[in-house]
Protein backbone atom coordinates (compact mmCIF):
# COMPACT_ATOMS: atom_id res chain seq x y z
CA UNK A 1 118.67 59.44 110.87
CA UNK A 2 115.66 57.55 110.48
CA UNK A 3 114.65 56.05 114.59
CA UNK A 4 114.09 52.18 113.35
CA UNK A 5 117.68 51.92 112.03
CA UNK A 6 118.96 52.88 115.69
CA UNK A 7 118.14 48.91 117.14
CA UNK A 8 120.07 48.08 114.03
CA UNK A 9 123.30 49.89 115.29
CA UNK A 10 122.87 49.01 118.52
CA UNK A 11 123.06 45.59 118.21
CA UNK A 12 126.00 45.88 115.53
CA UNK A 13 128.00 47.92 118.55
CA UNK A 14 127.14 45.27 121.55
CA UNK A 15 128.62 42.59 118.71
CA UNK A 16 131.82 44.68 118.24
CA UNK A 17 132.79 45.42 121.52
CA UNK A 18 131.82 41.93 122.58
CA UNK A 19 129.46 42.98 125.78
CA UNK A 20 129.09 39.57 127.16
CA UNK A 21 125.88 37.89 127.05
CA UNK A 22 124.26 35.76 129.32
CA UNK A 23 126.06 32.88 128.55
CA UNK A 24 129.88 33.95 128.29
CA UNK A 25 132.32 32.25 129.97
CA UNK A 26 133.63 34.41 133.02
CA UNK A 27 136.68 34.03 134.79
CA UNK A 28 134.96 32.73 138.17
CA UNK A 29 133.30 29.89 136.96
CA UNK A 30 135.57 29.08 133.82
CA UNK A 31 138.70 30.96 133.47
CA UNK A 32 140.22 30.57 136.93
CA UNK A 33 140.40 26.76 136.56
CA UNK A 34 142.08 26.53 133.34
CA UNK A 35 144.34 29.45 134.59
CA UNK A 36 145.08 27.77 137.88
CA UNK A 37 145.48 24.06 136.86
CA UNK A 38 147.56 24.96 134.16
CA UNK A 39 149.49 28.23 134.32
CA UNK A 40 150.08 29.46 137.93
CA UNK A 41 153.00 26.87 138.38
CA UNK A 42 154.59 29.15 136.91
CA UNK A 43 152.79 32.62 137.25
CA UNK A 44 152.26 33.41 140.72
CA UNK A 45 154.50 35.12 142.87
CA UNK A 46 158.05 34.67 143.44
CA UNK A 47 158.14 32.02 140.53
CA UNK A 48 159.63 32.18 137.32
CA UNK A 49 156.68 33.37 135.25
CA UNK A 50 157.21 37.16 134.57
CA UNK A 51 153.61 37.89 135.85
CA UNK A 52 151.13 36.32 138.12
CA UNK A 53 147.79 35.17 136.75
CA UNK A 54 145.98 33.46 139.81
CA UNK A 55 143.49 37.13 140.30
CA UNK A 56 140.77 38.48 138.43
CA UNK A 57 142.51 41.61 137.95
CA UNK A 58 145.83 40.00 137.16
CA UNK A 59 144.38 38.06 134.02
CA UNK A 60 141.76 40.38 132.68
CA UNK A 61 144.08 42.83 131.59
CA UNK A 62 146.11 40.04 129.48
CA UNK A 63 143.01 38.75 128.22
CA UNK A 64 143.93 39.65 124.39
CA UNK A 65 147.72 38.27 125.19
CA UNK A 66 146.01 34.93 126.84
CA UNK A 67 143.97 34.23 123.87
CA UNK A 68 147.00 34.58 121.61
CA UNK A 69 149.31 32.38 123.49
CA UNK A 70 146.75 30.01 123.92
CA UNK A 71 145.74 29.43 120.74
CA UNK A 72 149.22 29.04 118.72
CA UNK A 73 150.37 27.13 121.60
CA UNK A 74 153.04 28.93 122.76
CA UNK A 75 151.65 28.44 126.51
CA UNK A 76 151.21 26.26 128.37
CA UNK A 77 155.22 25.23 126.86
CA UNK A 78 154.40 21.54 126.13
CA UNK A 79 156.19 20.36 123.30
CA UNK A 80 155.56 16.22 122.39
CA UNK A 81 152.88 16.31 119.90
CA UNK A 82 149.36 14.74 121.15
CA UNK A 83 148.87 11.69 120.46
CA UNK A 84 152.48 10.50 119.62
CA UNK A 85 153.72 8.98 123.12
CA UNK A 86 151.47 9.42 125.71
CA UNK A 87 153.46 11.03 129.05
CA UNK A 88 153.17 12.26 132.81
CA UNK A 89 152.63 15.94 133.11
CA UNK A 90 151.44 17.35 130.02
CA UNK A 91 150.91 20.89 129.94
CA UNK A 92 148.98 21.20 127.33
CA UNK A 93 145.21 22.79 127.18
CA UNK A 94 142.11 21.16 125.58
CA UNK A 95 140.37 22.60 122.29
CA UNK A 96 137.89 23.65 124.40
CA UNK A 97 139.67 24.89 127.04
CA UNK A 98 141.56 27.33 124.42
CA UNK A 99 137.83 28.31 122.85
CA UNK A 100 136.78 29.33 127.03
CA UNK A 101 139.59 31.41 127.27
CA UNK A 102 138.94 33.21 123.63
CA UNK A 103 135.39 33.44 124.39
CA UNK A 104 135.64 35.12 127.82
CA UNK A 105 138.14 37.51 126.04
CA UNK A 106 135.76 38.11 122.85
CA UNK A 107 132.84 39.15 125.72
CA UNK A 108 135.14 41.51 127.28
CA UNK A 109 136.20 39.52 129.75
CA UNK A 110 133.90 39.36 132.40
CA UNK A 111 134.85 38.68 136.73
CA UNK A 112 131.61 37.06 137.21
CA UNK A 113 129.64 35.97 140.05
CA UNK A 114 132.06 35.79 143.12
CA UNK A 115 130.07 32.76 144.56
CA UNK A 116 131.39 30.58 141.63
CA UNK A 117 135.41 31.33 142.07
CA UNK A 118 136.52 27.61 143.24
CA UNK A 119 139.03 27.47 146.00
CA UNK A 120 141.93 28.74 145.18
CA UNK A 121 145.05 26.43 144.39
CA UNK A 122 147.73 26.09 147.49
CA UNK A 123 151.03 25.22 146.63
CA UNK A 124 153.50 23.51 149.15
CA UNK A 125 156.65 25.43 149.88
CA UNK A 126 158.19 22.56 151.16
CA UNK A 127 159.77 19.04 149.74
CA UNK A 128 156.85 17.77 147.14
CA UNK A 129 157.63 14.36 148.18
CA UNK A 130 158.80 14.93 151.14
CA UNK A 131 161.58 14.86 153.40
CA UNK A 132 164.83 13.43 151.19
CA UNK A 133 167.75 11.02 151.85
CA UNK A 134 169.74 13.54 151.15
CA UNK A 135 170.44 17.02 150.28
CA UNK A 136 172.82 18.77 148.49
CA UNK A 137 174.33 22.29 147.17
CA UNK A 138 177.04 24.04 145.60
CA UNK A 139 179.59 25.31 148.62
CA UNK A 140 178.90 28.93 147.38
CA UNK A 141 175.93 30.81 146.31
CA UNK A 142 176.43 31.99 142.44
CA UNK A 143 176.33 35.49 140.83
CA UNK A 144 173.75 35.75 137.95
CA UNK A 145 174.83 39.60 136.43
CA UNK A 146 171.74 41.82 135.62
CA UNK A 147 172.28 41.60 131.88
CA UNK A 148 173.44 39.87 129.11
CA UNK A 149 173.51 36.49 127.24
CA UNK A 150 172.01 33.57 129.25
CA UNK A 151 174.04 31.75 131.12
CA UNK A 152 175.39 27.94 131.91
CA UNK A 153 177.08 26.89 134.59
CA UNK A 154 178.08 23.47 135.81
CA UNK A 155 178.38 23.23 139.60
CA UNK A 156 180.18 19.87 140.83
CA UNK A 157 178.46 18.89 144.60
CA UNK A 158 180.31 15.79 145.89
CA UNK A 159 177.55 12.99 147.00
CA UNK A 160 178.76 11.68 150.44
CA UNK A 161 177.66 8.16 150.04
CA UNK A 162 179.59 5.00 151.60
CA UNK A 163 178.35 2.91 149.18
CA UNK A 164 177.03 2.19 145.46
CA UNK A 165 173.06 2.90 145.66
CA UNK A 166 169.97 3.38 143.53
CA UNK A 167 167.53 6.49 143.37
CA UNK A 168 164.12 6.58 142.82
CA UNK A 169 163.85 10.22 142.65
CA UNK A 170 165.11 13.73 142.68
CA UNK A 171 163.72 16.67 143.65
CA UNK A 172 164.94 20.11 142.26
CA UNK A 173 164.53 23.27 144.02
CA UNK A 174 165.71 26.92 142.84
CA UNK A 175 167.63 28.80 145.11
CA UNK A 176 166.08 32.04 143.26
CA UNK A 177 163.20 31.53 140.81
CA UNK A 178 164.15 34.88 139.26
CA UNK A 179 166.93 34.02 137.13
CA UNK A 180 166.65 29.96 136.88
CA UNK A 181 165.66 29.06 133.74
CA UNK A 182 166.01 25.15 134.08
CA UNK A 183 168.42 22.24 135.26
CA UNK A 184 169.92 18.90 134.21
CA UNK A 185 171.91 16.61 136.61
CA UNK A 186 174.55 14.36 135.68
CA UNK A 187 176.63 12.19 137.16
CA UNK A 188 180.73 11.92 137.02
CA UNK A 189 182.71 9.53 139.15
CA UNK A 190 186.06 10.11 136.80
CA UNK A 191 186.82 13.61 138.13
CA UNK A 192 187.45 15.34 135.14
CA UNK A 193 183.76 17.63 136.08
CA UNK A 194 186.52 18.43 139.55
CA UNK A 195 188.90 19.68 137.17
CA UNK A 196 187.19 21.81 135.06
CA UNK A 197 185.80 23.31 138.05
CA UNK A 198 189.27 23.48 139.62
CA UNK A 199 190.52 24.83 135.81
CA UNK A 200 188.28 27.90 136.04
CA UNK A 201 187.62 30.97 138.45
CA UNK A 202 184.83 31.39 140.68
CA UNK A 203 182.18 28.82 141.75
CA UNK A 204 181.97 25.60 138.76
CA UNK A 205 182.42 26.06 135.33
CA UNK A 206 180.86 27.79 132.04
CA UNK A 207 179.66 24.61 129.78
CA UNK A 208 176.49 24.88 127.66
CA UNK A 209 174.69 22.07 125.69
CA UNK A 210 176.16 19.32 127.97
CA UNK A 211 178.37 19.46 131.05
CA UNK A 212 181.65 19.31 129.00
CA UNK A 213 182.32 15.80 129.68
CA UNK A 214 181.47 12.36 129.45
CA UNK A 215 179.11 11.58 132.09
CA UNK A 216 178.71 7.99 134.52
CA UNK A 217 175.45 8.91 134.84
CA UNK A 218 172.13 11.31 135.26
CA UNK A 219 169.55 11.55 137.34
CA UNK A 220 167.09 14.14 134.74
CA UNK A 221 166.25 17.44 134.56
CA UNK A 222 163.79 20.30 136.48
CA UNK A 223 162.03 23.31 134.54
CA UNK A 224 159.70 25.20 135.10
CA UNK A 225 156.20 23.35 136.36
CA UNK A 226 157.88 20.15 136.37
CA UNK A 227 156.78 17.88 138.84
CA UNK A 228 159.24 15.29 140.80
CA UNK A 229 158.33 11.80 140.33
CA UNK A 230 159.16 8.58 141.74
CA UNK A 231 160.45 5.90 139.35
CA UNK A 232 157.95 3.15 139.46
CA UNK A 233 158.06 0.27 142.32
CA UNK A 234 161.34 -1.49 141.56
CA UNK A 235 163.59 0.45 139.24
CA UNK A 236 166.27 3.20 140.06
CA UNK A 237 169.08 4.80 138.99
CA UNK A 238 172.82 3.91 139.84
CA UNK A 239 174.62 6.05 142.18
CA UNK A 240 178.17 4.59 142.14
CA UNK A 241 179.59 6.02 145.80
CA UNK A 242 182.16 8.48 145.51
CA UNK A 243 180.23 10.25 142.48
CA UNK A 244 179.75 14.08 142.35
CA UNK A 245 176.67 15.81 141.18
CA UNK A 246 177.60 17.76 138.26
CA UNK A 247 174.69 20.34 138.12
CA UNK A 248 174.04 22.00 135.29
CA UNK A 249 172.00 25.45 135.51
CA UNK A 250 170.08 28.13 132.93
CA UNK A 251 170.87 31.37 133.87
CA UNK A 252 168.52 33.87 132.59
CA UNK A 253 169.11 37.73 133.71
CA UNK A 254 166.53 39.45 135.17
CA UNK A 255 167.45 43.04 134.94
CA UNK A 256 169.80 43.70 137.94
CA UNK A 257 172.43 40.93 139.74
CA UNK A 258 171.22 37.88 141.33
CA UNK A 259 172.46 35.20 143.85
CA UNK A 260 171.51 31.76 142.93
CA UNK A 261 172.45 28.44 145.50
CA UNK A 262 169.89 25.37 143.99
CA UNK A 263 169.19 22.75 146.02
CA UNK A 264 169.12 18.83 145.64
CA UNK A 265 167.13 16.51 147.42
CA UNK A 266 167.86 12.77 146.48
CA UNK A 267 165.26 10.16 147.58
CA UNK A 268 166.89 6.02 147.60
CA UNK A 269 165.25 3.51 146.85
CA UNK A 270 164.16 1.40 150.10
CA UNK A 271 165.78 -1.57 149.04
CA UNK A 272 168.84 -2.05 145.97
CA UNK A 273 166.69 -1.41 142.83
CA UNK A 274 165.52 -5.26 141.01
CA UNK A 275 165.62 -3.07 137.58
CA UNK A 276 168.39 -0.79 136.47
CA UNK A 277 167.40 2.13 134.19
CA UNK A 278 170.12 2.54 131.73
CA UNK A 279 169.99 3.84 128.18
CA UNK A 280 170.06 3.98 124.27
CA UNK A 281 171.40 7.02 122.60
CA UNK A 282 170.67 7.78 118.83
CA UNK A 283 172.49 10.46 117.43
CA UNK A 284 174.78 11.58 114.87
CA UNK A 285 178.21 13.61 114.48
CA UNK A 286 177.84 13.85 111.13
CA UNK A 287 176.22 17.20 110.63
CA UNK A 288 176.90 19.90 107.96
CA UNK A 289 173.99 22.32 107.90
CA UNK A 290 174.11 24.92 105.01
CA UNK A 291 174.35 28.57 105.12
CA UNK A 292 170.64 29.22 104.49
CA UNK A 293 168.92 26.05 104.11
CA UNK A 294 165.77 26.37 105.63
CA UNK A 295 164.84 22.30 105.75
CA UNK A 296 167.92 20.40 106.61
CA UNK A 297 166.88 17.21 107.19
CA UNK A 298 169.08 15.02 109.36
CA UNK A 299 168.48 10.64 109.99
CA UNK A 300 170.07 8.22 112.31
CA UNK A 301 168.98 4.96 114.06
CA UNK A 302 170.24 2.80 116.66
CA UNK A 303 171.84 -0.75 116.61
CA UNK A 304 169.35 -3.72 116.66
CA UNK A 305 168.22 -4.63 120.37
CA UNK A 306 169.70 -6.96 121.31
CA UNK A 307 167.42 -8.45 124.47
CA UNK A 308 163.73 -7.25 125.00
CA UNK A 309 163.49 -3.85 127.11
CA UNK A 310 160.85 -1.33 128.21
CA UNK A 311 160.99 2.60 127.23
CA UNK A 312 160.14 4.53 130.36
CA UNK A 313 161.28 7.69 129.35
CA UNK A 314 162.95 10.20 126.31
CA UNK A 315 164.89 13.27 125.98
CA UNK A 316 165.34 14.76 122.52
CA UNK A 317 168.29 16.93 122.31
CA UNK A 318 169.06 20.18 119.65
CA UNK A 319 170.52 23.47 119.69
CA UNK A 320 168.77 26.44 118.57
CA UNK A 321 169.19 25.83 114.74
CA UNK A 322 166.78 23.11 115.21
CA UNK A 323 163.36 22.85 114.46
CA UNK A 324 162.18 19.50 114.33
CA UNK A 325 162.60 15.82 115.49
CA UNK A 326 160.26 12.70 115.25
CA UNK A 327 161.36 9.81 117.17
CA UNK A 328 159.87 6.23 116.15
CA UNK A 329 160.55 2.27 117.20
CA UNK A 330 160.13 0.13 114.16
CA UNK A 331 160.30 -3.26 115.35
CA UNK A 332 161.41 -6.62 113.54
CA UNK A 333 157.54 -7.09 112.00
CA UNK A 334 157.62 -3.78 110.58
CA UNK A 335 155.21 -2.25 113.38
CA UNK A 336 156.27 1.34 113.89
CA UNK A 337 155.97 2.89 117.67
CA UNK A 338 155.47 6.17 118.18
CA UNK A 339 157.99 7.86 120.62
CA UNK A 340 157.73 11.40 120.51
CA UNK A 341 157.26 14.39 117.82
CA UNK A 342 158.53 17.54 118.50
CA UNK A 343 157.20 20.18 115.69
CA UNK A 344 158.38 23.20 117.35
CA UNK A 345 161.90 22.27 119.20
CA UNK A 346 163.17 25.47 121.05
CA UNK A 347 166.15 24.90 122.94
CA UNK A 348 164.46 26.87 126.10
CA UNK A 349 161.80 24.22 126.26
CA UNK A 350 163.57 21.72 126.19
CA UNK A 351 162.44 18.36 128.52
CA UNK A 352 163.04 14.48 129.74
CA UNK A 353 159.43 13.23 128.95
CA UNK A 354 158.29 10.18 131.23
CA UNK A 355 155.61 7.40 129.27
CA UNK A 356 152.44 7.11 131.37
CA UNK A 357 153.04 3.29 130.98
CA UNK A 358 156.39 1.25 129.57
CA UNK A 359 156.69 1.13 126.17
CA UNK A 360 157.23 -2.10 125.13
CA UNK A 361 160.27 -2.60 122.80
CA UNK A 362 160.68 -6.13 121.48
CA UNK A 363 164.58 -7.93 120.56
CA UNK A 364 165.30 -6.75 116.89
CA UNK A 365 163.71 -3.45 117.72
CA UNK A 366 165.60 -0.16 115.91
CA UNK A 367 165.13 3.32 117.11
CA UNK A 368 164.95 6.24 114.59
CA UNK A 369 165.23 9.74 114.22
CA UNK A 370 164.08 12.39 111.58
CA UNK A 371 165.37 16.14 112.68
CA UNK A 372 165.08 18.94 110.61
CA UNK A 373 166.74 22.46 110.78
CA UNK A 374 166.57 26.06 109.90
CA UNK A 375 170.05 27.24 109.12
CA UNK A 376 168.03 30.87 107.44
CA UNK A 377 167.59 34.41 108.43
CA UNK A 378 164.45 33.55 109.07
CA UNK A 379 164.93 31.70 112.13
CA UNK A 380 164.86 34.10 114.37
CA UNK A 381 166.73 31.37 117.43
CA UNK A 382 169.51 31.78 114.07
CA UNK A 383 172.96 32.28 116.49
CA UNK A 384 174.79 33.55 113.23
CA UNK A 385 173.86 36.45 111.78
CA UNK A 386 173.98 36.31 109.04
CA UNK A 387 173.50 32.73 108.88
CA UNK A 388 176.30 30.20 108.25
CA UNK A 389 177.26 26.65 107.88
CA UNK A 390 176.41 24.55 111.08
CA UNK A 391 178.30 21.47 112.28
CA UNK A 392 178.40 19.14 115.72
CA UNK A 393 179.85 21.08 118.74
CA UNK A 394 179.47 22.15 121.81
CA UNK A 395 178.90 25.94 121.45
CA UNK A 396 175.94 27.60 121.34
CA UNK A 397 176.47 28.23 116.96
CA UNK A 398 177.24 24.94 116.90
CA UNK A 399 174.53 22.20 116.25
CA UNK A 400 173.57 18.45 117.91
CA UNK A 401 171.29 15.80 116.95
CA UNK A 402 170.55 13.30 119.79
CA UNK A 403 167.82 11.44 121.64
CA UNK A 404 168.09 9.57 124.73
CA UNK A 405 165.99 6.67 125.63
CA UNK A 406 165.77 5.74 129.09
CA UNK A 407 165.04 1.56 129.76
CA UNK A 408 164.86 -1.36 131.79
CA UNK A 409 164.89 -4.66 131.22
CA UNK A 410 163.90 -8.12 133.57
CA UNK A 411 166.99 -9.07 133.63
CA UNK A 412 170.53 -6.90 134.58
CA UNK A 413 172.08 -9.35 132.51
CA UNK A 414 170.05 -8.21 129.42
CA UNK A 415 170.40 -4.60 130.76
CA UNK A 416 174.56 -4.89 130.20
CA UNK A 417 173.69 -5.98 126.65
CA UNK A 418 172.08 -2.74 125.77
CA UNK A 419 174.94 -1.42 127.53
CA UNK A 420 177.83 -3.08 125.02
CA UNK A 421 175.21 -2.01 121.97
CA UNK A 422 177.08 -1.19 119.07
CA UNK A 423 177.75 2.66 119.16
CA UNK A 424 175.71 2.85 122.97
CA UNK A 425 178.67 4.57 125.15
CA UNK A 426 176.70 7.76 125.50
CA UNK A 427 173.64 6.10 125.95
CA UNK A 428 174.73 4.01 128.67
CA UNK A 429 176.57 7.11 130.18
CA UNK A 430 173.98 9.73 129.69
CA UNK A 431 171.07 8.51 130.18
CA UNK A 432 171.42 5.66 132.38
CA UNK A 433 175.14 5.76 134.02
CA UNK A 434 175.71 2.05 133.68
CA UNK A 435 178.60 1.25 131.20
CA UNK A 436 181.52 0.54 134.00
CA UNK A 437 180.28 -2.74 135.71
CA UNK A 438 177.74 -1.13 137.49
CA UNK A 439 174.81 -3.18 137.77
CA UNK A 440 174.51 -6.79 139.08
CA UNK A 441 172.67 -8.96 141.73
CA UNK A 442 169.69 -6.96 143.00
CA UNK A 443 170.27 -4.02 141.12
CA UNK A 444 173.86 -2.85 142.39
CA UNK A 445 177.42 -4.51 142.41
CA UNK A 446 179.34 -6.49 140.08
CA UNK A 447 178.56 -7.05 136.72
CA UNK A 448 176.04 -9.99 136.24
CA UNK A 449 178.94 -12.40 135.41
CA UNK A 450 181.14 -9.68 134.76
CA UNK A 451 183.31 -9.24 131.15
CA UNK A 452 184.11 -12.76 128.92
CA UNK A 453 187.57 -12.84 129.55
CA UNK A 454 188.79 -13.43 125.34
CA UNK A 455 191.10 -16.38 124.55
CA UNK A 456 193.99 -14.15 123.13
CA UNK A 457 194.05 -12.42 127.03
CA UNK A 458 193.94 -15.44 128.96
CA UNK A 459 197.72 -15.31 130.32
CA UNK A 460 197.18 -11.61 131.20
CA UNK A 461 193.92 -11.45 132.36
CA UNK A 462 193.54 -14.67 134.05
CA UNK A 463 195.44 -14.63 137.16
CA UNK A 464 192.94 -11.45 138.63
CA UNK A 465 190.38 -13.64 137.80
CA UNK A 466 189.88 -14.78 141.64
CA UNK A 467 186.53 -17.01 141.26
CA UNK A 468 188.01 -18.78 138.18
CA UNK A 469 184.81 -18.11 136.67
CA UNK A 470 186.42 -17.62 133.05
CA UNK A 471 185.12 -13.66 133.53
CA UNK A 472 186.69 -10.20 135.03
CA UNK A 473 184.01 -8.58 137.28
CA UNK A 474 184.64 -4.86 138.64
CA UNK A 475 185.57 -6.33 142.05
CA UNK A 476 188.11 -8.18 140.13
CA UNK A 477 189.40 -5.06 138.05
CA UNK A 478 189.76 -3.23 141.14
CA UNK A 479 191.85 -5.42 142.62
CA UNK A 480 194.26 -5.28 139.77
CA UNK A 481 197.80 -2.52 140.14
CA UNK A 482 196.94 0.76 139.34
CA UNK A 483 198.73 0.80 136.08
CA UNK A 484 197.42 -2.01 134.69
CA UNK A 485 194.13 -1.75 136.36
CA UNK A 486 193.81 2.04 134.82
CA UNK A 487 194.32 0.49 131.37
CA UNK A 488 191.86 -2.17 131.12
CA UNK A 489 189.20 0.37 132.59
CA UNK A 490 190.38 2.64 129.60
CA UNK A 491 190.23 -0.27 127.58
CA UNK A 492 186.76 -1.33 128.84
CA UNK A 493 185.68 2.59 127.53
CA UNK A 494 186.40 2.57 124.63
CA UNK A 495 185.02 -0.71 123.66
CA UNK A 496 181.08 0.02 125.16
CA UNK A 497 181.82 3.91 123.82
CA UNK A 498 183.66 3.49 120.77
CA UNK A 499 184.71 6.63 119.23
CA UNK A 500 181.89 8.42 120.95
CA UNK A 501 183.53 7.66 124.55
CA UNK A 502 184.89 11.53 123.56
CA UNK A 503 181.52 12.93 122.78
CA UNK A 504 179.68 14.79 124.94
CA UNK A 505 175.55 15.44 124.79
């Protein structure tokens, strides 16, 4: 072979096995951070991430696998579309942060110069906000088997409080970061999460999608690399006393049996809340997804506000037949609000997404959805194989269509008119447990004036009406017999839930 075509080959074999050149990224200076601000949440030891990435060692030899992930987005697992809602904790990498980590693997993947690793990250082992109000836990640890479907499990953890309260904050922590997948935590001061539990063997009860019931209330959810958060200065959620903690868990086996007791800490607000968060729920019942439709394309919207309000939060809600949702505000002038955009749903990804600053929805405002969903074989998150049709339910090859929007408004006045929203019982239940006269002066109490007592249930109605005010507050209601008083609370239900008081998220 002639000797001047050898610099020719050379240089064509440095290109193809990607020998790095003198100005590659390495993972010292520009790997490590990326890695460590945005991955080792999750991967680092005795966390849920099935490998740790915060060495040299560790990531180099899942270079190729980094750059894959990295670049169709599969990790970091942020969801919300960029640039449609703008919210705390994204986990989502930069354009250029995704080229770094698919240049460092196209040079091979170089350590580099030990003097430019940054310190590394230290996480806290302890409460992240530090020492709560209160703590809870199931009364017996739980027994995750070493194989098999995932699993969910509601555990109901009485709250010992002596009397109605607001939170500010939760903090979730995993009793075994093996086999937790996430967590959502509702509320229920009916009992009926008690009797479920009571209903079946061993410690809570089997209940996935929702917790099997209609909820008072919800405090959010934890997965993996979450981050607690305080509710800005002012607002909290209602904790009526004598509520219990329904805890809902994903299971995930690991490979060989677990034991799983998750712990709760719940941080009160200093003084009663001045703002309530309650809720709007948009959804639908009226799904029929068929066999093999690939694009099912689902609408609803929500009643006109009635009062002005502030968006603080959202959590979009599907099964696994789901692909898409885009959530919008259109309000009375025709200006559309972007609230989130989920391209990708998966039903293991799943999140409550907090705005970075109150979004500001105006009286008249609507709220609508557009979901879409792959009913084919070529889903491959398809429960039915082969596939078909799809309606509402609570089982895992059943389908759902919801979105919760947490809210406050100046006023708790204007907060219990959101509440008696045409078609807003699961709202106010889910996602902000206030429906039942829960909020009043200063955030906690009676009603702000109570119910209107109407003219056709004056002689019935008016004698328990003790301030003569015209209106039945809860004081007043519980005061009232049992039997009657157990009525009118039904009645009072079903008229802020409608038919939806039986639905469940």
């Amino acid at each position: 072979m002639p000797t001047r075509t050898w610099p020719l080959i050379a240089l064509a074999l440095l290109v193809d096995v990607g020998v790095a050149g003198a100005d590659a990224p390495t993972f010292n200076k520009d790997v490590a951070p990326i890695l460590w601000k945005n991955c080792a949440g999750c991967h680092r030891p005795g966390e849920v991430g099935p490998f740790s990435l915060l060495s040299f060692k560790d990531a180099a030899k899942r270079a190729n696998f980094l750059r894959e992930i990295t670049e169709t987005r599969r990790m970091p697992p942020w969801k919300a579309e960029p640039g449609f809602g703008e919210f705390h904790d994204e986990r989502k990498l930069t354009e250029a942060e995704i080229r770094t980590i698919a240049d460092w693997t196209e040079a091979g993947a170089p350590e580099g110069d030990p003097k430019d690793l940054p310190e590394p990250p230290r996480f806290s082992d302890g409460w992240q906000l530090g020492e709560p109000n209160l703590v809870v836990k199931a009364s017996e640890p739980f027994e995750v088997p070493a194989s098999g479907d995932d699993i969910y499990r509601c555990f109901v953890i009485p709250i010992p409080t002596e009397t109605d309260r607001t939170v500010a904050a939760f903090e979730f922590r995993p009793g075994n970061r093996k086999v937790v997948h996430h967590a959502i935590l509702f509320l229920d001061n009916t009992g009926a999460a008690r009797r479920k539990d009571e209903a079946q063997p061993g410690p809570g009860y089997a209940s996935f999608g929702g917790p099997g019931i209609l909820p008072t209330g919800a405090l959010g959810g934890w997965a993996p690399g979450a981050m607690p958060r305080f509710l800005p200065e002012g607002m909290g959620k209602y904790l009526r006393k004598g509520s219990d903690l329904v805890l809902q868990v994903h299971y995930h086996p690991d490979g060989k049996a677990e034991l799983d007791q998750s712990v709760v800490g719940i941080y009160f607000t200093k003084t009663p809340a001045r703002k309530i968060v309650g809720g709007i729920a948009v959804r639908t019942r009226n799904l029929n997804i068929p066999a093999g439709e690939k694009r099912h394309h689902v609408t609803a919207q929500s009643a006109p506000l009635p009062v002005d309000a502030q968006a603080i939060g959202i959590t979009p809600h599907m099964h696994n037949v789901g692909r898409e949702m885009k959530v919008v505000a259109e309000s009375p002038d025709g200006t559309t609000i972007p609230l989130i955009w989920i391209k990708d749903w998966d039903f293991n990804w799943q999140g409550q997404y907090q705005y970075r600053s109150p979004v500001k929805l105006t009286k008249g405002t609507v709220i609508k959805l557009d979901a879409y969903y792959d009913n084919s074989s070529e889903n491959p998150r398809n429960p039915n194989t082969p596939p078909k049709r799809v309606t509402w339910g609570e089982q895992t090859t059943d389908e759902m269509c919801l979105v919760g929007v947490q809210v406050v408004t100046e006023k708790p006045g204007d907060l219990l008119k959101i509440v008696a929203m045409r078609g807003n019982g699961l709202g106010s239940a889910l996602v902000g447990g206030l429906g039942r006269g829960q909020a009043g002066k200063g955030g906690v109490g009676s009603p702000a004036g109570g119910f209107a007592i109407p003219e056709r249930f004056q002689d019935r109605l008016g004698r328990f009406d003790t301030n003569g005010d015209g209106r039945i507050s809860s004081e007043e209601v519980d005061a009232m017999p049992e039997p009657f008083r157990d009525r009118l609370k039904e009645a009072i239900r079903v008229r802020l839930g409608g038919d939806e008081a039986q639905e469940q998220p």
